[in-house]
C-alpha atoms as a PDB file:
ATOM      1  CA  UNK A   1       4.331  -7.034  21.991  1.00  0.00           C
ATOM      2  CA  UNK A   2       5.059  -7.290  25.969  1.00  0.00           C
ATOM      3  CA  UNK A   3       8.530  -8.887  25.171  1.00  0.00           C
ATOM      4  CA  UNK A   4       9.347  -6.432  21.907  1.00  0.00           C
ATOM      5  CA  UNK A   5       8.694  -3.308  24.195  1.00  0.00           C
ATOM      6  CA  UNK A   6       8.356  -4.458  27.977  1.00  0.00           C
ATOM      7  CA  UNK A   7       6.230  -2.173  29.658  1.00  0.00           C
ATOM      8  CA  UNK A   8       5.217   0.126  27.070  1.00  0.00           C
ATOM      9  CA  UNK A   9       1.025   0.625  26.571  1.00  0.00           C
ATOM     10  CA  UNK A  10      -0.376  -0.749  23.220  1.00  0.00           C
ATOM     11  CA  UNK A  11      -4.253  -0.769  21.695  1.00  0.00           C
ATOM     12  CA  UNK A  12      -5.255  -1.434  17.575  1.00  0.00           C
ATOM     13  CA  UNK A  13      -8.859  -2.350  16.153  1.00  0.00           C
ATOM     14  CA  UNK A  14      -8.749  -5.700  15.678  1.00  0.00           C
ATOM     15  CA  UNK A  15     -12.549  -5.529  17.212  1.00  0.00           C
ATOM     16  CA  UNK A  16     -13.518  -3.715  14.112  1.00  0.00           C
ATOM     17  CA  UNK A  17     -11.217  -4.534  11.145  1.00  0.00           C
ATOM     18  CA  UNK A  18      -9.545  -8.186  10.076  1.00  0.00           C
ATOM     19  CA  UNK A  19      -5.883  -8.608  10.968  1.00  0.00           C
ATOM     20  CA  UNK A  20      -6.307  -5.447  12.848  1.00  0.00           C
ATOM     21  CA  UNK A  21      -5.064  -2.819  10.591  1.00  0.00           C
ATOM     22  CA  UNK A  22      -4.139  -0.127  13.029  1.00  0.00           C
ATOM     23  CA  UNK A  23      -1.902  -1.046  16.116  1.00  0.00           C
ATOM     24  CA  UNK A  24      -0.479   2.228  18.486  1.00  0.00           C
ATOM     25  CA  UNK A  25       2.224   1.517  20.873  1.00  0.00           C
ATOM     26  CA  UNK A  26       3.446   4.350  23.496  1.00  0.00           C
ATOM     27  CA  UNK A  27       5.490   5.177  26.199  1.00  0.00           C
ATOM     28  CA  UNK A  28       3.271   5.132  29.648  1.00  0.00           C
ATOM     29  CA  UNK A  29       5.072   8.048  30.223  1.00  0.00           C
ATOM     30  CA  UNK A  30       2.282   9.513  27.852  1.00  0.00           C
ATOM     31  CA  UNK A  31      -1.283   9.676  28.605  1.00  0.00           C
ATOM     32  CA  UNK A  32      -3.150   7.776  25.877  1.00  0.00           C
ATOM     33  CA  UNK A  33      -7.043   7.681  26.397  1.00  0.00           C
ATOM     34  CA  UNK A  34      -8.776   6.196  23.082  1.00  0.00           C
ATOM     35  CA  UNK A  35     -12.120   7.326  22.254  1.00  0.00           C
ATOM     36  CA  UNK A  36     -13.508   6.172  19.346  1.00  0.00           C
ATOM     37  CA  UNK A  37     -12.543   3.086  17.246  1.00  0.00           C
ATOM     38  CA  UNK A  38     -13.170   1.741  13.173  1.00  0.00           C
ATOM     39  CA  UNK A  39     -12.001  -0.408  10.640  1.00  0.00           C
ATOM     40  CA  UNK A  40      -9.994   2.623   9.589  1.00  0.00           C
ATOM     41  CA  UNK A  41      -9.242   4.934  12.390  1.00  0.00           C
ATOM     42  CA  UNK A  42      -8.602   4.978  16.176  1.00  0.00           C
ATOM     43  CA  UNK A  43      -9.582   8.881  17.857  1.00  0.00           C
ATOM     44  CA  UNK A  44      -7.316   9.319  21.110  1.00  0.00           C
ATOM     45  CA  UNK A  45      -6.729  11.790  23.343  1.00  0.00           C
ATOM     46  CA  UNK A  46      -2.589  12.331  24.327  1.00  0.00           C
ATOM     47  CA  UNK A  47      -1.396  14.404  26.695  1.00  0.00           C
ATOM     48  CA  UNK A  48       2.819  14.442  27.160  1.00  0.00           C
ATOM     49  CA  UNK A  49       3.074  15.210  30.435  1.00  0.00           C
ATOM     50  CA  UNK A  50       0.949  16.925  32.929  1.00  0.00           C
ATOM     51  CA  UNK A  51       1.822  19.954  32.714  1.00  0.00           C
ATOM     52  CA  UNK A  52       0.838  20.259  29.131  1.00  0.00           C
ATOM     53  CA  UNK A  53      -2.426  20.792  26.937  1.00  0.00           C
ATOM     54  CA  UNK A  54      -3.896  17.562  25.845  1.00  0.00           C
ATOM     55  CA  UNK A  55      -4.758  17.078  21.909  1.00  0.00           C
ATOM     56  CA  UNK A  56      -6.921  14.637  19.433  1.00  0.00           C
ATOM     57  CA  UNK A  57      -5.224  12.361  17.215  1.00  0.00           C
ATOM     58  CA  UNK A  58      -6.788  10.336  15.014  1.00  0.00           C
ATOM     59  CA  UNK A  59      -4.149   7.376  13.526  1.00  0.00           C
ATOM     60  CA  UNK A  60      -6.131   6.644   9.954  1.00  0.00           C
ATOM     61  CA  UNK A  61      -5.531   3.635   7.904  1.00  0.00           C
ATOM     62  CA  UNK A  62      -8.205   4.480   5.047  1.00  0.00           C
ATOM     63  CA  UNK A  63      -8.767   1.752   2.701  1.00  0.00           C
ATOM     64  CA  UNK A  64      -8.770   1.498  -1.046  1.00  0.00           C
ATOM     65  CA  UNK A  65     -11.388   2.381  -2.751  1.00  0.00           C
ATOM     66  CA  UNK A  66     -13.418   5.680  -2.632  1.00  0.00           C
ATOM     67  CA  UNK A  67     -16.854   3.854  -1.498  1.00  0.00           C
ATOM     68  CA  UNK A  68     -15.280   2.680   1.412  1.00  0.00           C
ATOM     69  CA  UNK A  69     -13.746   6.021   2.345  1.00  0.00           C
ATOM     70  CA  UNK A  70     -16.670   7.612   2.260  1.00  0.00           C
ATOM     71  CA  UNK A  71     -17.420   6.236   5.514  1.00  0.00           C
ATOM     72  CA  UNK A  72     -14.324   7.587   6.898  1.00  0.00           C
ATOM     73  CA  UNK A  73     -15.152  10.964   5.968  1.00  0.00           C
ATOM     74  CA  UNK A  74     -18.545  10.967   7.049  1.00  0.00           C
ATOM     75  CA  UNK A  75     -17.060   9.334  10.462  1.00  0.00           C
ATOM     76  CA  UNK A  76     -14.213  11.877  10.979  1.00  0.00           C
ATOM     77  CA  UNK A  77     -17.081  14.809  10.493  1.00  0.00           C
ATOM     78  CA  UNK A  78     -19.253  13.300  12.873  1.00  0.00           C
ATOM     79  CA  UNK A  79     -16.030  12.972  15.723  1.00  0.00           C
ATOM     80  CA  UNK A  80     -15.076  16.108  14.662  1.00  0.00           C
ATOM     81  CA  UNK A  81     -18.342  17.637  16.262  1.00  0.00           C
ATOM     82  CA  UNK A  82     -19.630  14.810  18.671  1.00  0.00           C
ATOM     83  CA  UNK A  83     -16.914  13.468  20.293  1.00  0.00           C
ATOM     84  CA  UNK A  84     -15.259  14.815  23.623  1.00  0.00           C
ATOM     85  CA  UNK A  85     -12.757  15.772  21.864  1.00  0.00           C
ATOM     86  CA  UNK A  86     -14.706  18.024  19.360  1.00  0.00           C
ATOM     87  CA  UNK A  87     -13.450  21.054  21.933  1.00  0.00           C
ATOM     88  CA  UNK A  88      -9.917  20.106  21.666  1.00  0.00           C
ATOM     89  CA  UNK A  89      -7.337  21.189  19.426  1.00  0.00           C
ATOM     90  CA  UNK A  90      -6.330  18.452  16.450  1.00  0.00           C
ATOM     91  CA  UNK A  91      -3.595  18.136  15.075  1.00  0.00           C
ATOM     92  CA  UNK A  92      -3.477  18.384  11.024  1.00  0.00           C
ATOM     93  CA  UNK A  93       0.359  18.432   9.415  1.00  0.00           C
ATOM     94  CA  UNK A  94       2.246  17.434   6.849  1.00  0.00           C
ATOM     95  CA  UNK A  95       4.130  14.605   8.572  1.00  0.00           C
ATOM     96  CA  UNK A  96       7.730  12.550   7.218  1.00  0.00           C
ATOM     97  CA  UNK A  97       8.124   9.138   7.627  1.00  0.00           C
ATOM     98  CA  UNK A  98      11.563   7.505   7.514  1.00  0.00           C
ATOM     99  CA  UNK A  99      11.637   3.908   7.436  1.00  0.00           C
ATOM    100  CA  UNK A 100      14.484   2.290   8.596  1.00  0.00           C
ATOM    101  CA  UNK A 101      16.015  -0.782   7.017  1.00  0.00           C
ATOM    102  CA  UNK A 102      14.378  -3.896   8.013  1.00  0.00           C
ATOM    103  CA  UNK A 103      16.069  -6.774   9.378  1.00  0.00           C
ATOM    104  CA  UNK A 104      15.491 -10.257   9.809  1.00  0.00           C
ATOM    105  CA  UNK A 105      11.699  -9.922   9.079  1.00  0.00           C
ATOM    106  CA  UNK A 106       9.926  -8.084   6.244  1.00  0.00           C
ATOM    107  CA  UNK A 107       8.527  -5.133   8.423  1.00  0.00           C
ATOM    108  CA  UNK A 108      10.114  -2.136   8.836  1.00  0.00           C
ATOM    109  CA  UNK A 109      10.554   0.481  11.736  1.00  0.00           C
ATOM    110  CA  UNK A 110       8.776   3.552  10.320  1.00  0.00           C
ATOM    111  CA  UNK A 111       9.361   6.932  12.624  1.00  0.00           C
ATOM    112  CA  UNK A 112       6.995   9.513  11.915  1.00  0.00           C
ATOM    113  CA  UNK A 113       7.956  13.434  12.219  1.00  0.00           C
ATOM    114  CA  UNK A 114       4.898  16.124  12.313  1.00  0.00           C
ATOM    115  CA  UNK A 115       6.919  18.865  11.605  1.00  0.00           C
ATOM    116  CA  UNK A 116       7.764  18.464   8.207  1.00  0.00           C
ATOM    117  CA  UNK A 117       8.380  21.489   7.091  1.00  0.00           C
ATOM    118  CA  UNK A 118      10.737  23.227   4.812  1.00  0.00           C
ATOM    119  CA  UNK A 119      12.921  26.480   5.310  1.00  0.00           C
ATOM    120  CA  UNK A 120      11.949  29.059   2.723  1.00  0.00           C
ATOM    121  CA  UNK A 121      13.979  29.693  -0.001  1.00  0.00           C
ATOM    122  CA  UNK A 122      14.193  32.072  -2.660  1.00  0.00           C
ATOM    123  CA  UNK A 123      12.839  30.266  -5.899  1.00  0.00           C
ATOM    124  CA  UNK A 124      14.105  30.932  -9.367  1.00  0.00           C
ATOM    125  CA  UNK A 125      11.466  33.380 -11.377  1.00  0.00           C
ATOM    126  CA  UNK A 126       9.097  31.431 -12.914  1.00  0.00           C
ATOM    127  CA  UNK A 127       6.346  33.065 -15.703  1.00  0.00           C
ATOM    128  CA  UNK A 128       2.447  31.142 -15.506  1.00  0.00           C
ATOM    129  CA  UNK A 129       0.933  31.766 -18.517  1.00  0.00           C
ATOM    130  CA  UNK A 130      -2.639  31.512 -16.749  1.00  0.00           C
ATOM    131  CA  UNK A 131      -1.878  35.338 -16.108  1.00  0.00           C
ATOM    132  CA  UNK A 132      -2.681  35.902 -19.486  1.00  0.00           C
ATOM    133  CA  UNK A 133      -6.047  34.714 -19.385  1.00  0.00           C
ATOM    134  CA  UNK A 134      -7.463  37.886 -17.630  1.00  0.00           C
ATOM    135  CA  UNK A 135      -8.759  40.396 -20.258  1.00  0.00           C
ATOM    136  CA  UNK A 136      -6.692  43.266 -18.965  1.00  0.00           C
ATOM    137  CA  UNK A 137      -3.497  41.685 -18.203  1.00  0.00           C
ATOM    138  CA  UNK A 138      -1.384  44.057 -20.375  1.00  0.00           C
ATOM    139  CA  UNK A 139      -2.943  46.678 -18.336  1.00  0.00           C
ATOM    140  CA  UNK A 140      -2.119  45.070 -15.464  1.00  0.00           C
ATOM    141  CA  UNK A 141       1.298  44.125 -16.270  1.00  0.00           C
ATOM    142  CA  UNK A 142       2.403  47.357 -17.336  1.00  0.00           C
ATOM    143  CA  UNK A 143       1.372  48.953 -14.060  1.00  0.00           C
ATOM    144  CA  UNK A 144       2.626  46.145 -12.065  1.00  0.00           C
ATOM    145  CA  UNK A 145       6.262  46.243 -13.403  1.00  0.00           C
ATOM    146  CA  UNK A 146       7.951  48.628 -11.699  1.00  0.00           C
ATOM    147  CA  UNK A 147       5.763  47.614  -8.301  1.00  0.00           C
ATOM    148  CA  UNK A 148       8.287  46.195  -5.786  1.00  0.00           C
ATOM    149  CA  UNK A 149       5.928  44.116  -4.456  1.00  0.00           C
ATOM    150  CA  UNK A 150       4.669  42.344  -7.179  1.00  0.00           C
ATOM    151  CA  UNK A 151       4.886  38.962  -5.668  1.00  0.00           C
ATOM    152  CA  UNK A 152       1.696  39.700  -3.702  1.00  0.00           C
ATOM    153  CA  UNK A 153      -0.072  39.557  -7.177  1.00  0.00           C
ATOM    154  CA  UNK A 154      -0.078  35.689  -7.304  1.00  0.00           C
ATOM    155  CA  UNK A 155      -1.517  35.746  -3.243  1.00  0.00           C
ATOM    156  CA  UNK A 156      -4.245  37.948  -3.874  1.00  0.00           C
ATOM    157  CA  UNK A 157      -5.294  36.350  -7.016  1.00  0.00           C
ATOM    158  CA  UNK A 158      -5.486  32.971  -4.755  1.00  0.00           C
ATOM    159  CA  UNK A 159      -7.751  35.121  -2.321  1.00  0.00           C
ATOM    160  CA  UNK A 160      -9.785  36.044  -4.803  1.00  0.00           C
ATOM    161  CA  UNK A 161     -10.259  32.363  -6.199  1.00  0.00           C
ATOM    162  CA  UNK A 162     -11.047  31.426  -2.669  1.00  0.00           C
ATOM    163  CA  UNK A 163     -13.914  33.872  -2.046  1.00  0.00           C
ATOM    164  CA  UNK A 164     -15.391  33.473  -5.491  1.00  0.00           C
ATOM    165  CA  UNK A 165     -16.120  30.010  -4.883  1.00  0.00           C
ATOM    166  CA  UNK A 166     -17.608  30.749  -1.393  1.00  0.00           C
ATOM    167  CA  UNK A 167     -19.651  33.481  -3.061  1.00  0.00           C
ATOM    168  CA  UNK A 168     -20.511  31.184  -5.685  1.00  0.00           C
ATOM    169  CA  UNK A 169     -21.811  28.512  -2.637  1.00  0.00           C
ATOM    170  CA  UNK A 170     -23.691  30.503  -0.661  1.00  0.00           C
ATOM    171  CA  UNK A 171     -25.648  31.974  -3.743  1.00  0.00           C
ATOM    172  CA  UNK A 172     -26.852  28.319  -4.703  1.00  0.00           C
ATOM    173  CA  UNK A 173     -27.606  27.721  -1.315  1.00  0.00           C
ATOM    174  CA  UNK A 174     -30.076  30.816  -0.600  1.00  0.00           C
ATOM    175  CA  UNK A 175     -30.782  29.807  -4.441  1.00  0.00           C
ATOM    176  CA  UNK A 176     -31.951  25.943  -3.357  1.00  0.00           C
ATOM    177  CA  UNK A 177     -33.519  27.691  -0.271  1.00  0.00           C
ATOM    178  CA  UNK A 178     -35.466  30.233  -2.143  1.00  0.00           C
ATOM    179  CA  UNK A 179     -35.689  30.156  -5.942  1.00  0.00           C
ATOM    180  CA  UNK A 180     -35.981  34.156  -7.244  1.00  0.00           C
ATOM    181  CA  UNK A 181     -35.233  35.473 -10.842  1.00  0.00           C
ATOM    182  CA  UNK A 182     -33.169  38.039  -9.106  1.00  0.00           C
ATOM    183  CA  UNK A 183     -30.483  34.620  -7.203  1.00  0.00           C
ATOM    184  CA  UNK A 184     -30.272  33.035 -10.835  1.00  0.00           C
ATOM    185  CA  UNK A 185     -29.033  35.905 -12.547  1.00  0.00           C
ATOM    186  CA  UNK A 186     -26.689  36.112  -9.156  1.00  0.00           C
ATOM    187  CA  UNK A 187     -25.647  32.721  -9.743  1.00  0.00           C
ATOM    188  CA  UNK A 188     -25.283  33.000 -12.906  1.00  0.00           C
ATOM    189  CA  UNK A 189     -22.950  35.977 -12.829  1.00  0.00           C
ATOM    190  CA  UNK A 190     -20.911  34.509  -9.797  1.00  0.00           C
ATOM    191  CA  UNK A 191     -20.396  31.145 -11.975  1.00  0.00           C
ATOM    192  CA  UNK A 192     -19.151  33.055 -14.647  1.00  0.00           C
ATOM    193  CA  UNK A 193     -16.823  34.682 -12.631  1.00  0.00           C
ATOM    194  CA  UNK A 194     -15.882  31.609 -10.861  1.00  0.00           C
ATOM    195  CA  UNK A 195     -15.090  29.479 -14.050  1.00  0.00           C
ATOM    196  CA  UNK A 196     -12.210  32.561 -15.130  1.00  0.00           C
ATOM    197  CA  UNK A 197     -10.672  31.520 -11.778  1.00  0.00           C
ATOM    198  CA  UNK A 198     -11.050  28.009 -12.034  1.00  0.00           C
ATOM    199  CA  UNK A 199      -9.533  27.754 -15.487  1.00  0.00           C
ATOM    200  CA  UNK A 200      -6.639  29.745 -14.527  1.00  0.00           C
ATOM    201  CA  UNK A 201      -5.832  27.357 -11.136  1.00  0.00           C
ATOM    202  CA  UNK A 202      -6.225  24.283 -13.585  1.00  0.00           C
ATOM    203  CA  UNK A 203      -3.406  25.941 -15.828  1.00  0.00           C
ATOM    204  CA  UNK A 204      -1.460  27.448 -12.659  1.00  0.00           C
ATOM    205  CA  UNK A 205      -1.080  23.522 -11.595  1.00  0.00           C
ATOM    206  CA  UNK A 206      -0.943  22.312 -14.948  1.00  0.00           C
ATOM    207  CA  UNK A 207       2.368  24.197 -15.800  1.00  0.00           C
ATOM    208  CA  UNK A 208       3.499  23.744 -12.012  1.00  0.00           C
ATOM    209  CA  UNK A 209       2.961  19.922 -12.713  1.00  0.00           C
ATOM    210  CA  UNK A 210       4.859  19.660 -15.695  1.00  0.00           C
ATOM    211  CA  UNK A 211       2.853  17.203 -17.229  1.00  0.00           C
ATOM    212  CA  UNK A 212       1.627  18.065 -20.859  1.00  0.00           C
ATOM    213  CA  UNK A 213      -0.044  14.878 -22.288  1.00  0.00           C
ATOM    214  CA  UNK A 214      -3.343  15.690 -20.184  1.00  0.00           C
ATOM    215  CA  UNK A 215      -6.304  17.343 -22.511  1.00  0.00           C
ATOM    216  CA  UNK A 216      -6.782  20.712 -21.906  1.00  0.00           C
ATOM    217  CA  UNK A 217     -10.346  21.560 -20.612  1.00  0.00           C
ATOM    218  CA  UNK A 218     -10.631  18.206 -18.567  1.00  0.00           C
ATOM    219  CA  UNK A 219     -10.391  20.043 -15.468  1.00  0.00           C
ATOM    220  CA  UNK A 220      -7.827  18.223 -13.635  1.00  0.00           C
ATOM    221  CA  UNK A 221      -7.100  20.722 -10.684  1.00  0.00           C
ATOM    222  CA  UNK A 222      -6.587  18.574  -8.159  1.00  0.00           C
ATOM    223  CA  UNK A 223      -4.519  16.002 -10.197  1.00  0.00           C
ATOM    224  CA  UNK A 224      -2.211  19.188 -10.915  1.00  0.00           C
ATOM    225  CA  UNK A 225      -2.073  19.893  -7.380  1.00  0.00           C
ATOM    226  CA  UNK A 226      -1.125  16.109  -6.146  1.00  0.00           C
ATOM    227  CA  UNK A 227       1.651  16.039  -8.689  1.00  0.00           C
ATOM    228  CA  UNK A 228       2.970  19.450  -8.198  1.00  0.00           C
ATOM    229  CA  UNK A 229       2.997  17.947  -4.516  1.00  0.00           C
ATOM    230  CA  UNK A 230       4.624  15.002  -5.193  1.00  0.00           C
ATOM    231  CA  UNK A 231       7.243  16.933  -7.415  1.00  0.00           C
ATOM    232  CA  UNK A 232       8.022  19.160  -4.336  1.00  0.00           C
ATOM    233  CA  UNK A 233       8.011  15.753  -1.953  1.00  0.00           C
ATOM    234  CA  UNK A 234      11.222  13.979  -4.531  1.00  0.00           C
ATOM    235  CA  UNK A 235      13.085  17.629  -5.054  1.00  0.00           C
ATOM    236  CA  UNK A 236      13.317  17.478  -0.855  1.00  0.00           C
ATOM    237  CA  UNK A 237      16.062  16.550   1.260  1.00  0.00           C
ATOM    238  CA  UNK A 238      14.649  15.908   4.518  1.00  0.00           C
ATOM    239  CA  UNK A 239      17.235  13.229   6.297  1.00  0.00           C
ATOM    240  CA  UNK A 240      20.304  11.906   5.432  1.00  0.00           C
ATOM    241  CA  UNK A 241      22.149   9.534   7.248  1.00  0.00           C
ATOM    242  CA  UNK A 242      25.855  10.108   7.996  1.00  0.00           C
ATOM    243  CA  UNK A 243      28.753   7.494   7.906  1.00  0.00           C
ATOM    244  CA  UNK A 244      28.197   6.034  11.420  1.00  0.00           C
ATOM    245  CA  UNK A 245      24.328   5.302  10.531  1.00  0.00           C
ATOM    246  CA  UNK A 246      23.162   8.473  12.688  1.00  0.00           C
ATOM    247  CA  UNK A 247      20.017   9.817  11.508  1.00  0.00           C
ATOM    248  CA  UNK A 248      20.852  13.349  10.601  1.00  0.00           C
ATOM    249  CA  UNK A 249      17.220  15.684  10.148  1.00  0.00           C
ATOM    250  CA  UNK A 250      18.960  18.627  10.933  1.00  0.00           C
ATOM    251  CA  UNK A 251      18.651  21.422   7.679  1.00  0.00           C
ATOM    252  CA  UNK A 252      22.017  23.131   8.673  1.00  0.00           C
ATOM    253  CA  UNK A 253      23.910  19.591   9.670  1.00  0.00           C
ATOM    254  CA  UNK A 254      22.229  18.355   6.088  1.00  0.00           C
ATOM    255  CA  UNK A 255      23.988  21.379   4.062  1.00  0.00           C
ATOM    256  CA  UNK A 256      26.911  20.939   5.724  1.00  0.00           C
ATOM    257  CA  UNK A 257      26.888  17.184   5.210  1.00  0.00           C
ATOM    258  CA  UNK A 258      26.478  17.838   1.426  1.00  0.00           C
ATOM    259  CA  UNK A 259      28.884  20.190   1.088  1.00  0.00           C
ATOM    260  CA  UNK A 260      31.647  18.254   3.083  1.00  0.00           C
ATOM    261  CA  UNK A 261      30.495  15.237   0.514  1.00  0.00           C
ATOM    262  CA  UNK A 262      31.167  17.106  -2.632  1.00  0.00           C
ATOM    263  CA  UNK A 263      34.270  19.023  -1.587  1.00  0.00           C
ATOM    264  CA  UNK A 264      35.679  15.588  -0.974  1.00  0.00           C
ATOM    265  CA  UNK A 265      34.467  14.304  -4.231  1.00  0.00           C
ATOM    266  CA  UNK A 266      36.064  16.908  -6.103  1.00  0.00           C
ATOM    267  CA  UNK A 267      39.005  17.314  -4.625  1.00  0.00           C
ATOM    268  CA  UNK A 268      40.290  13.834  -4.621  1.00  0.00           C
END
């Protein structure tokens, strides 16, 4: 490492994992101060310079199976609280990585960007046929059509998914805490209402998904939501790279980048 990157700072967990899965190099321009190490995660504080705040991050290599993750879970909640740098701000963002093409050896460069984010965009109209599912949506729809803002619709329908479930929670907690007739038929009631909602996000992501050999009734939310998040990941241009090899992550140098491509294309 000292001859790859003279002078740079480096750290990794082989003390706690085989092979040591996690290795972080940095600039000692940066103030690195680790904290906390595992077989699948290294907590550090960084600061960039001294004049700004210093934040947690925690580099995670989970491993495979779901029993094994557990203890990552239960070890990031415990940091999360604990540590020093429970006080701290963490950071928690989508982050890109572009890998670069590898040369002599098998390994790769891999540079990773926290702010990952996309530019808003207007989207095409698209109908979700969970909206049907509520027993006055022709009401609803009728006084709704000439609304301007009927957009918001879909965001307060996701607010009121969110508290129904925490409603739902803290019921069955008092409910575990004290059992009354007058909590069941609460729970009971709230569960009800919760299941409309729940139903409806499992066909939102469904049709968002585009998958259709998956039974109906099974439930599968969250696998919606991964795909629907993968879809969105593949349908992204994040970084092209120009005729020179220069890395171009720019939106507005992208666009024009594309454009310049196709108006050759077509023209010649």
């Amino acid at each position: 490492m000292s001859s790859t990157l003279p002078g740079w700072c480096f750290d990794n967990n082989y003390s706690h994992a085989e092979n040591g899965r996690i290795w972080i190099v940095w600039d000692p321009a940066v103030s690195v101060i680790i904290f906390s190490k595992s077989s699948q995660l290294i907590l550090c504080s960084v600061q960039i310079s001294d004049s700004s705040p210093s934040f947690a991050v925690a580099f995670v290599y989970a491993h495979n199976t779901e029993i094994q993750r557990r203890t990552l879970w239960t070890e990031i909640n415990r940091l999360s609280s604990t540590s020093p740098l429970s006080l701290t701000p963490w950071i928690i963002s989508d982050a890109l990585a572009v890998f670069d093409p590898s040369g002599d050896s098998y390994h790769t460069p891999c540079l990773i960007d926290l702010d990952s984010s996309m530019p808003s965009s207007k989207k095409a109209f698209k109908y979700f046929t969970f909206l049907t599912s509520h027993p006055n949506y022709l009401a609803k729809f009728q006084e709704a059509w000439n609304d301007p803002d009927l957009w918001k619709v879909l965001i307060i329908f996701i607010k009121k998914a969110k508290d129904s479930l925490a409603k739902l929670e803290s019921i069955q907690e008092a409910l575990l805490r004290n059992p009354m007739q007058s909590l069941c038929i609460e729970e009971s009631e709230a569960r009800k209402v919760w299941n409309f909602f729940a139903d409806a996000q499992e066909s939102f992501f469904r049709q968002k998904s585009r998958l259709r050999w998956l039974k109906d009734g099974d439930a599968n939310t969250t696998f919606f939501h991964k795909v629907v998040v993968a879809n969105q990941a593949r349908n992204a241009i994040r970084i092209l790279w120009d005729s020179q090899g220069t890395t171009i992550d720019d939106i507005s140098q992208i666009k024009e980048m594309i454009i310049a491509y196709y108006t050759f294309l077509l023209d010649s």
